[in-house]
Protein backbone atom coordinates (compact mmCIF):
# COMPACT_ATOMS: atom_id res chain seq x y z
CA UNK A 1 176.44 130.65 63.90
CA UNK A 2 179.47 130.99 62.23
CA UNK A 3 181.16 134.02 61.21
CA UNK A 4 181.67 135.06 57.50
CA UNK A 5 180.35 137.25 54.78
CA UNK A 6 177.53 140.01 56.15
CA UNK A 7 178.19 138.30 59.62
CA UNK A 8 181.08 139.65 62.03
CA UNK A 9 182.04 138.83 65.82
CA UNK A 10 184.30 141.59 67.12
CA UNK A 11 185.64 141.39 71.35
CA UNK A 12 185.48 145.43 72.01
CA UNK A 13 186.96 144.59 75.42
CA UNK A 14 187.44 142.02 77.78
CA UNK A 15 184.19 142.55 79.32
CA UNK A 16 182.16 143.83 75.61
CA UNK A 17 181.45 141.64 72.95
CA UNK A 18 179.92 142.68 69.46
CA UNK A 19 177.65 140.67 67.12
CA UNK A 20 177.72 142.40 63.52
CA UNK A 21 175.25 142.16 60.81
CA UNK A 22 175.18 144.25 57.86
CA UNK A 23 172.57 144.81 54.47
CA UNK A 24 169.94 143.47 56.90
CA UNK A 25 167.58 140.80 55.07
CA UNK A 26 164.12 139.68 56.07
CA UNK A 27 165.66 136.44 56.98
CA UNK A 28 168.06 137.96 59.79
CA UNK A 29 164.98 138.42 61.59
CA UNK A 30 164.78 136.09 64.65
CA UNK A 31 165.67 135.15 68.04
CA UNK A 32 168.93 134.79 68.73
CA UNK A 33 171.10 133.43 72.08
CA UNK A 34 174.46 134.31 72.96
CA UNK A 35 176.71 132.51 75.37
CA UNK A 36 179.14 133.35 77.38
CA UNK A 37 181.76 130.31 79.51
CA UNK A 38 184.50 130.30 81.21
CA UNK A 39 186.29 127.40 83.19
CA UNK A 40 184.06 128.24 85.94
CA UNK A 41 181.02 128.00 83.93
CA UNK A 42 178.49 129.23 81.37
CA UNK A 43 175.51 131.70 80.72
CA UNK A 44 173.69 132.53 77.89
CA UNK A 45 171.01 135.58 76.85
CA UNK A 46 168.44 135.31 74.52
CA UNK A 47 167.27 138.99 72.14
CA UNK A 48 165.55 138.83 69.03
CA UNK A 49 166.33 141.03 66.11
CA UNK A 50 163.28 142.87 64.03
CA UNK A 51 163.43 144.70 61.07
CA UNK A 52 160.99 146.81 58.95
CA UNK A 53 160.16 145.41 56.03
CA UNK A 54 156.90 145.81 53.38
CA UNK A 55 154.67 143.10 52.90
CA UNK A 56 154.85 140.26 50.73
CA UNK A 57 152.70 137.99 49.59
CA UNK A 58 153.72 134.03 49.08
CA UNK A 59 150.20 133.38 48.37
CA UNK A 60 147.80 135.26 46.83
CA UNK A 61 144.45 135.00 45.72
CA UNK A 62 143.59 132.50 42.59
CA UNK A 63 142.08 134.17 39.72
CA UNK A 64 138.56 132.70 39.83
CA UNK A 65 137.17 130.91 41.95
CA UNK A 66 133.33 128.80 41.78
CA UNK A 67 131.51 128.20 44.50
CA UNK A 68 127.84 126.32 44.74
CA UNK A 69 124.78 128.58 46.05
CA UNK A 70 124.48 128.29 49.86
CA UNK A 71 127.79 126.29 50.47
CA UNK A 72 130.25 128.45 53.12
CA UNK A 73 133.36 129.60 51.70
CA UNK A 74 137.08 130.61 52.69
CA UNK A 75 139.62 132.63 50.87
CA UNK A 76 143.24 132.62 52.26
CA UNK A 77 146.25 134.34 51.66
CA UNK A 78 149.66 133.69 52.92
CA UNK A 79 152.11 136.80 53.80
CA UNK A 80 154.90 138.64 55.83
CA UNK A 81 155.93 141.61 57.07
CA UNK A 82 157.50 144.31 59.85
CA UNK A 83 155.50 145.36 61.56
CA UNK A 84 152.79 142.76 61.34
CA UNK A 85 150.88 143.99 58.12
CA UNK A 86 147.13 145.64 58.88
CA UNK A 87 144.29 143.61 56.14
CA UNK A 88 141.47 145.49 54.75
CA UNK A 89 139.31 143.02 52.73
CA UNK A 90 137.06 144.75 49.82
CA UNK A 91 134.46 143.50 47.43
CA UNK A 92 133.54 145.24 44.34
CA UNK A 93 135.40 147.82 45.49
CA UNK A 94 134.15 148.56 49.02
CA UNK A 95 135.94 147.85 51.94
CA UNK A 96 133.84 144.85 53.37
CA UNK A 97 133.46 145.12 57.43
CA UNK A 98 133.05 142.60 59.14
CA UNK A 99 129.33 140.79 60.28
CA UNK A 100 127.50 137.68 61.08
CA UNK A 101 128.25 136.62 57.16
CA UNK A 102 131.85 138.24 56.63
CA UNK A 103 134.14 136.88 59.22
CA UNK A 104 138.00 138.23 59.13
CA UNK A 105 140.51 136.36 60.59
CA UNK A 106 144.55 136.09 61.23
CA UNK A 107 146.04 133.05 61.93
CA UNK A 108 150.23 133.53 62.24
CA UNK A 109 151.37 134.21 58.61
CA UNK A 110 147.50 133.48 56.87
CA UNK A 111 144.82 136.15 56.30
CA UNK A 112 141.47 134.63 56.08
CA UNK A 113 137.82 135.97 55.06
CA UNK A 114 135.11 133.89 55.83
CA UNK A 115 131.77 133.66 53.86
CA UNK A 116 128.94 132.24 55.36
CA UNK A 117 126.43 130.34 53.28
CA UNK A 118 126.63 131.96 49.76
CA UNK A 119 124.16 133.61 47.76
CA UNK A 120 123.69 134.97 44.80
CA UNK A 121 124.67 138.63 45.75
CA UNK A 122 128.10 137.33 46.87
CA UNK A 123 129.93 136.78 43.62
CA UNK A 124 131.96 139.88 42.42
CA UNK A 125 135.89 140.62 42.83
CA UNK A 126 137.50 140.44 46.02
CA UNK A 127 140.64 142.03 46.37
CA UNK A 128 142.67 142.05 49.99
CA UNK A 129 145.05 145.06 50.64
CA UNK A 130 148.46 144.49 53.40
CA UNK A 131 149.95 147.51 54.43
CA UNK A 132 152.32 148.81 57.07
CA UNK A 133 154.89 151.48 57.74
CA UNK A 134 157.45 150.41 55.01
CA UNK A 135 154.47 149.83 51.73
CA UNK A 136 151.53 147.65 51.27
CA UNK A 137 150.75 144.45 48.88
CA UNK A 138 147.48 143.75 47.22
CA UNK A 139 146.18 140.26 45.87
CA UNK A 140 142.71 139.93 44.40
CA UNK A 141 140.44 137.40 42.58
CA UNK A 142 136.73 136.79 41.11
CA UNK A 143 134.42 134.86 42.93
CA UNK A 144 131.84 133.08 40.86
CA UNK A 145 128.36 131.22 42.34
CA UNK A 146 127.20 127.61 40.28
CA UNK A 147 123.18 127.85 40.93
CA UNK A 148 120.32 127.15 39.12
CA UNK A 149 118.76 129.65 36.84
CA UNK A 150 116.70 132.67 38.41
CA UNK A 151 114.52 134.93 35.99
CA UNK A 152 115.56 138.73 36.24
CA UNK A 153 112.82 139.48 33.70
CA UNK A 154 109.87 136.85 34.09
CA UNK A 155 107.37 135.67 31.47
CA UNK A 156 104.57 138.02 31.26
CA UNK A 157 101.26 138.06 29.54
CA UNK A 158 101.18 139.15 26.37
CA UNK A 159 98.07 140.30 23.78
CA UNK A 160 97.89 141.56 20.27
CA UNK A 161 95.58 142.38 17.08
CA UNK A 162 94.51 139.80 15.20
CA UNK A 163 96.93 139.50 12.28
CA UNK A 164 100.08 141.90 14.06
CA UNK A 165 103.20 140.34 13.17
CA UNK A 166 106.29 139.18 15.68
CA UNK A 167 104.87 139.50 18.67
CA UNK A 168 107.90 138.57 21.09
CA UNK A 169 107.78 137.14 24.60
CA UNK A 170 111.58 137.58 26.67
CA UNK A 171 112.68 136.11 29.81
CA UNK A 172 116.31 137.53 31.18
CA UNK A 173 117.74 135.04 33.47
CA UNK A 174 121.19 134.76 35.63
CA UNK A 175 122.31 131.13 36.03
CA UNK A 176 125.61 129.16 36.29
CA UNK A 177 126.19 126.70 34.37
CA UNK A 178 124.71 128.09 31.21
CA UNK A 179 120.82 126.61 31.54
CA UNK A 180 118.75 124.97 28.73
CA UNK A 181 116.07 126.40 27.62
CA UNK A 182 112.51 125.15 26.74
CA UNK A 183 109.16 126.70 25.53
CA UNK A 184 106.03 125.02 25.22
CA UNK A 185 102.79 125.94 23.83
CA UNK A 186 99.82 124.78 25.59
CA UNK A 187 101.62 121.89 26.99
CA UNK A 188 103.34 120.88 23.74
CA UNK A 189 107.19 121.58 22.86
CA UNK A 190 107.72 124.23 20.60
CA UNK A 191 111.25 123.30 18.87
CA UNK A 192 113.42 125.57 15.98
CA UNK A 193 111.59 123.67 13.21
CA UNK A 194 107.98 124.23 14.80
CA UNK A 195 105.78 126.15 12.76
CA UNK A 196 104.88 129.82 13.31
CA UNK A 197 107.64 130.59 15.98
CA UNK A 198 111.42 131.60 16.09
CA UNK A 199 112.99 131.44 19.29
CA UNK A 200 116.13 133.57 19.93
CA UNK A 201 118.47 132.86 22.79
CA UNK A 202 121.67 134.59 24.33
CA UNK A 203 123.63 133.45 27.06
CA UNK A 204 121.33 135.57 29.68
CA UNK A 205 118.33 136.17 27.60
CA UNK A 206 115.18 134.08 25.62
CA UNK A 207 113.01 135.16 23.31
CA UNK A 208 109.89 133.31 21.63
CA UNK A 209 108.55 135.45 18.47
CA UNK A 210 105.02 134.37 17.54
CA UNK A 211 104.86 135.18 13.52
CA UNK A 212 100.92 135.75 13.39
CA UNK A 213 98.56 136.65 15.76
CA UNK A 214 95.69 134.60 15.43
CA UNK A 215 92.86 132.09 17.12
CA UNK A 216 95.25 129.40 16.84
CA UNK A 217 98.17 130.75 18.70
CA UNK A 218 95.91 132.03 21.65
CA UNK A 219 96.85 129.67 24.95
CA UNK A 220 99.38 128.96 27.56
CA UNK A 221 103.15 129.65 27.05
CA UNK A 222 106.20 128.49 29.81
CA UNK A 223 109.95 128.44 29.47
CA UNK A 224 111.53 126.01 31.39
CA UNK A 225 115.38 127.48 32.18
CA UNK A 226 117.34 123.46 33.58
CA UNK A 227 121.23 123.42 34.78
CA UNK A 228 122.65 120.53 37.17
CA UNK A 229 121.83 122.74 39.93
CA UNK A 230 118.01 122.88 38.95
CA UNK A 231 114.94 123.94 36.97
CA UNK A 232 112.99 127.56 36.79
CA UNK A 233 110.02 127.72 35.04
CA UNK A 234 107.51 131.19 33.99
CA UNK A 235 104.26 130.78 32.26
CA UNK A 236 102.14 133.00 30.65
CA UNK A 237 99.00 133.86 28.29
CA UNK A 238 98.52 135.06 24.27
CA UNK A 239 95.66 136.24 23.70
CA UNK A 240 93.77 138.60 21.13
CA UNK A 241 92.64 142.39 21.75
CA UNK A 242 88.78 142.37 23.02
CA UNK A 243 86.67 145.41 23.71
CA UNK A 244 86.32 145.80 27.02
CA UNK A 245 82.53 143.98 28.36
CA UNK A 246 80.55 144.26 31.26
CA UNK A 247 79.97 140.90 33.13
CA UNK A 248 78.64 142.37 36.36
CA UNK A 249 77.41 145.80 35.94
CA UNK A 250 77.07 148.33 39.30
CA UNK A 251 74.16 147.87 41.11
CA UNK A 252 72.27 150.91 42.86
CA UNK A 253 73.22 150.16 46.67
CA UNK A 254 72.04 151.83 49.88
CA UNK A 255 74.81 152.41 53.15
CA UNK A 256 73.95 153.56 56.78
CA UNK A 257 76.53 156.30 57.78
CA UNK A 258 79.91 155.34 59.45
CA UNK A 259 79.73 151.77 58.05
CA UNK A 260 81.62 149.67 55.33
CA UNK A 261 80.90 150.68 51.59
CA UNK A 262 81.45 148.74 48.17
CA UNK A 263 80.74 149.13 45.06
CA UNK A 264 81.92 147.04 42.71
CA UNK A 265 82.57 146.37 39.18
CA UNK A 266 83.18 143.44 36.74
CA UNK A 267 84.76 144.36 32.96
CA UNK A 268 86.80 141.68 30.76
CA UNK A 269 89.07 143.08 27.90
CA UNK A 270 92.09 142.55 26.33
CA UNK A 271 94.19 144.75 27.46
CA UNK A 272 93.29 145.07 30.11
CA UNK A 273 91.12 148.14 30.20
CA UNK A 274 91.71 151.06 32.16
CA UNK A 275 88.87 152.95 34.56
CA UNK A 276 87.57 156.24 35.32
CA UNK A 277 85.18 157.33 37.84
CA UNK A 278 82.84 160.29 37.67
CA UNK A 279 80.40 161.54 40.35
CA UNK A 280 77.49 163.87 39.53
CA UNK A 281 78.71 164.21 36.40
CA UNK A 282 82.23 165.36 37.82
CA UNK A 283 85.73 163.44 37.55
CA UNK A 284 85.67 161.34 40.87
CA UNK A 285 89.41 160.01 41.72
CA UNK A 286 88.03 159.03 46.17
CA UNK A 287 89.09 161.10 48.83
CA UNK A 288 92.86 160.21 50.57
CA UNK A 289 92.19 157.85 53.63
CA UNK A 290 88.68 157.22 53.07
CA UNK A 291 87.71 156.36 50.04
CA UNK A 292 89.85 154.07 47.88
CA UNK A 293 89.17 153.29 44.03
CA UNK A 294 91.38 150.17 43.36
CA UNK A 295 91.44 146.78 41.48
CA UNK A 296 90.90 142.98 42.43
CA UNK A 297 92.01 140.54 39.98
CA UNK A 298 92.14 141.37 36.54
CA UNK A 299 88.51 141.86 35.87
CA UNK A 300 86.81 143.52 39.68
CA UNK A 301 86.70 147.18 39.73
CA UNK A 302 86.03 148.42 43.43
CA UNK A 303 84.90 151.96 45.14
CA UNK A 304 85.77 150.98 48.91
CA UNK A 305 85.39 153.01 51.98
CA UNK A 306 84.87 151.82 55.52
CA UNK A 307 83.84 155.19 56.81
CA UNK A 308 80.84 155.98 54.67
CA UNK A 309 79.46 159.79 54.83
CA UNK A 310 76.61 161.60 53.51
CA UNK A 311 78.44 163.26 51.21
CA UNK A 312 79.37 160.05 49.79
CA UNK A 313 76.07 159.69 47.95
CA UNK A 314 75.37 160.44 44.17
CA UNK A 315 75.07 159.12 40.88
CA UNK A 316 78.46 157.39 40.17
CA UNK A 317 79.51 156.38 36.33
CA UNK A 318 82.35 153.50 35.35
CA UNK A 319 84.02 154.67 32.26
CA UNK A 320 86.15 151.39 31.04
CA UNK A 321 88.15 151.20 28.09
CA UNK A 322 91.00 149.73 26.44
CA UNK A 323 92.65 150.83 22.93
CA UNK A 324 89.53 148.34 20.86
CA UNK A 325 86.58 150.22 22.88
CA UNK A 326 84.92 151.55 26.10
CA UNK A 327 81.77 150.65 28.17
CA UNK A 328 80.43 152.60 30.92
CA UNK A 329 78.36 151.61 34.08
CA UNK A 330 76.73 153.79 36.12
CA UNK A 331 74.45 153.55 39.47
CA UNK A 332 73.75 155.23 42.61
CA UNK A 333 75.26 155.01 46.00
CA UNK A 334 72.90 156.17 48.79
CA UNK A 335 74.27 156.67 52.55
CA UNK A 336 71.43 156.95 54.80
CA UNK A 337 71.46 158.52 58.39
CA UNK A 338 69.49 158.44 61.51
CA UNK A 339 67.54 161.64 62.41
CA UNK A 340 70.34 164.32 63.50
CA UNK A 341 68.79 167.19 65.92
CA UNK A 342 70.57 170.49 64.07
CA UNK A 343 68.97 172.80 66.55
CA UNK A 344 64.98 174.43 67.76
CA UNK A 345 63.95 177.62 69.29
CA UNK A 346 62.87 175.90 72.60
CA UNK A 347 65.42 174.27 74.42
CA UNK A 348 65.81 176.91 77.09
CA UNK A 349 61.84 177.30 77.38
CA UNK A 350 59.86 179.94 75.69
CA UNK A 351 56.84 181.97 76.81
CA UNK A 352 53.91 182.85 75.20
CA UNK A 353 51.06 185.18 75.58
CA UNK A 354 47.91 183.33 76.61
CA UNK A 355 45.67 183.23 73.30
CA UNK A 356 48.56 184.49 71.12
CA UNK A 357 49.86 182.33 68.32
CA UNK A 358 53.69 181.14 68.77
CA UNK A 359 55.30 178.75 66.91
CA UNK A 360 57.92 175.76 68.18
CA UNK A 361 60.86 174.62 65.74
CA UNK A 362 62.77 172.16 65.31
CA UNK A 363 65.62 171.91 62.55
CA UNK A 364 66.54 167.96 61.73
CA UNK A 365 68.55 165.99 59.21
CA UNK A 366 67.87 161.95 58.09
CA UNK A 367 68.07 160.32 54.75
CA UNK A 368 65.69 158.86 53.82
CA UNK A 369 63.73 161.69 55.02
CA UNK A 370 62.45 161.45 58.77
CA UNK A 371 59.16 161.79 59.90
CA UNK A 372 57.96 164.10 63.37
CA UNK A 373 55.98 163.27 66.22
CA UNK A 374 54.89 165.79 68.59
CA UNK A 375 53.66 165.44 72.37
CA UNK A 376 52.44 167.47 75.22
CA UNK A 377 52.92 166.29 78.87
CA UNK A 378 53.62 163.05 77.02
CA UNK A 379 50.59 162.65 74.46
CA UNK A 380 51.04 162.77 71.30
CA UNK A 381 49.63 165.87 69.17
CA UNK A 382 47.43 165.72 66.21
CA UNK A 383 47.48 168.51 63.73
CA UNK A 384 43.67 170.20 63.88
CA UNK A 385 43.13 169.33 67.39
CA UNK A 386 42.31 172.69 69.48
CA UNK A 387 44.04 174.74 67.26
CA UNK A 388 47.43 172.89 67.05
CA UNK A 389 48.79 172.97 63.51
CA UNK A 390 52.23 170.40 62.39
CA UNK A 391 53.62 171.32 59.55
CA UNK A 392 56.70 169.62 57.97
């Protein structure tokens, strides 16, 4: 090194020699060797010189950046600083710690966050904050996913009046690149000159407005949402308001206590019609854990248990409606039950006066009803026979 300017070499003594720097830069930092030699020889020392400084940032983050769905992905950002600069990495906002699909990672003057296999979720701002004793830098940038479309809001069934007007059908979609967008009408394209619809599209959003509802619009309806990345299709149903009708009515059923119980119903309508249950003439909405009342399909109306009781029987009405009607089905539900002993006035013996009347009891429970047989020592009794009367 030579001496001039911020640099000075100054002798102190014969035995002390000074090396001088002043207005310290980041550049002064470094390792530095100093030699000493006489005739007799040489040695030299090596020290390295560190100074505080902020970080700074060479290379920051690029504005936006697109990535495809499911690729893995890298930012990077070069930087200094004195002390060695601590990196917090955030997303959105939140500081993002580190996990099988964030990886963090220093490599000399580089700061790196790792992103494995992207998804959908992933794209947002990223910002990455350097800090140390002396101040902190900051360097952030958008990261943006290319995949094909995805429905937020799918196609969904739709019904009206016959003769309502504009009856619309949306689908809300994310997708990058912008996707085109398709209807079709039983199989057949519906385009912006087709009669009888308007269709009505925003960058995230489709809409198909029927004009007239009416026989001849009643079918199958899809949207077809295409970018380079690939295709998303929904399909649906128009169809007119019906009165709700009964295809399979209930049927009176019998059920042995303890076992599986079902009851079931079969309604069309349009919309769909909604069901209530009465039992004995009461409002009947099952019993939590036991008895269910639930739907199969559009059309099956069930009354489920798998732990049927005694209690459980009675005349049970299906009241169906929908806003053109209602229809009701009714039937009864019968659990029957093997003979249950309740209790008799004999089990610990009795005695009796010879040629005194007495009576023996017994107090039972059955559906259907049960029927008694009596023996003595074994043989069984008939009502008449030496003065023995069975009554019931």
């Amino acid at each position: 090194m030579a001496e001039g300017g911020r640099i000075k070499f100054e002798k102190i003594s014969d035995t002390i020699f000074a090396f001088k720097i002043s207005c310290m830069e980041l550049g002064d930092c470094g390792n530095y060797n100093v030699m000493a030699s006489n005739d007799i020889g040489q040695r030299s020392e090596q020290f390295a010189v560190l100074c505080d400084s902020p970080p700074q940032i060479s290379r920051g983050l690029d504005p936006e950046t697109e990535k495809k769905l499911s690729n893995d992905h890298t930012f990077e950002v070069r930087a200094s600083g004195s002390p060695t600069p601590v990196a917090r990495w955030y997303k959105d906002g939140k500081e993002i710690m580190g996990d099988e699909k964030f990886r963090m990672v220093k490599d000399d003057n580089f700061y790196m966050l790792k992103i494995r296999k992207l998804d959908r979720k992933d794209k947002g701002v990223y910002k990455l904050v350097l800090s140390n004793a002396s101040g902190e830098a900051e360097t952030e940038g958008s990261l943006v996913i290319r995949a094909p479309p995805e429905f937020l809001t799918p196609l969904k069934d739709a019904c009206a009046k016959e003769g309502a007007k504009d009856i619309k059908m949306l689908v809300e979609f994310q997708a990058n690149p912008k996707p085109a967008v398709k209807w079709t009408f039983n199989g057949k394209p519906i385009r912006a000159e087709t009669e009888g619809f308007t269709i009505k599209s925003t960058d995230t959003t489709s809409m198909l407005v029927i004009a007239c509802a009416s026989p001849a619009v009643v079918g199958g309806y899809s949207v077809t949402l295409s970018n380079e990345y690939g295709d998303s299709v929904g399909s649906a149903k128009f169809r007119l308001h019906e009165a709700p009708l009964v295809l399979e009515p209930l049927k009176d059923q019998e059920f042995l206590e303890g076992g599986a119980a079902k009851i079931a119903l079969k309604v069309s309508g349009v919309p769909v019609p909604e069901i209530k249950w009465t039992k004995d003439g009461k409002s009947y909405t099952g019993e939590a854990g036991r008895v269910v009342l639930k739907k199969e399909g559009d059309e099956v109306y069930v009354l489920w248990t798998d732990d049927a009781k005694t209690c459980d029987s009675g005349r049970y009405v299906a009241h169906v409606s929908n806003c053109e009607g209602g229809v009701t089905s009714e039937a009864s539900y019968v659990v029957n039950t093997p003979p249950h002993v309740l209790g008799n006035n004999f089990s610990e013996g009795k005695k009796v006066v010879a040629m005194h009347k007495f009576v023996l009891e017994v107090e039972a429970t059955a559906v259907p009803e049960a029927e008694a047989t009596w023996f003595l020592n074994n043989k069984e009794l008939t009502g008449g026979a030496g003065g023995v009367a069975l009554r019931h």
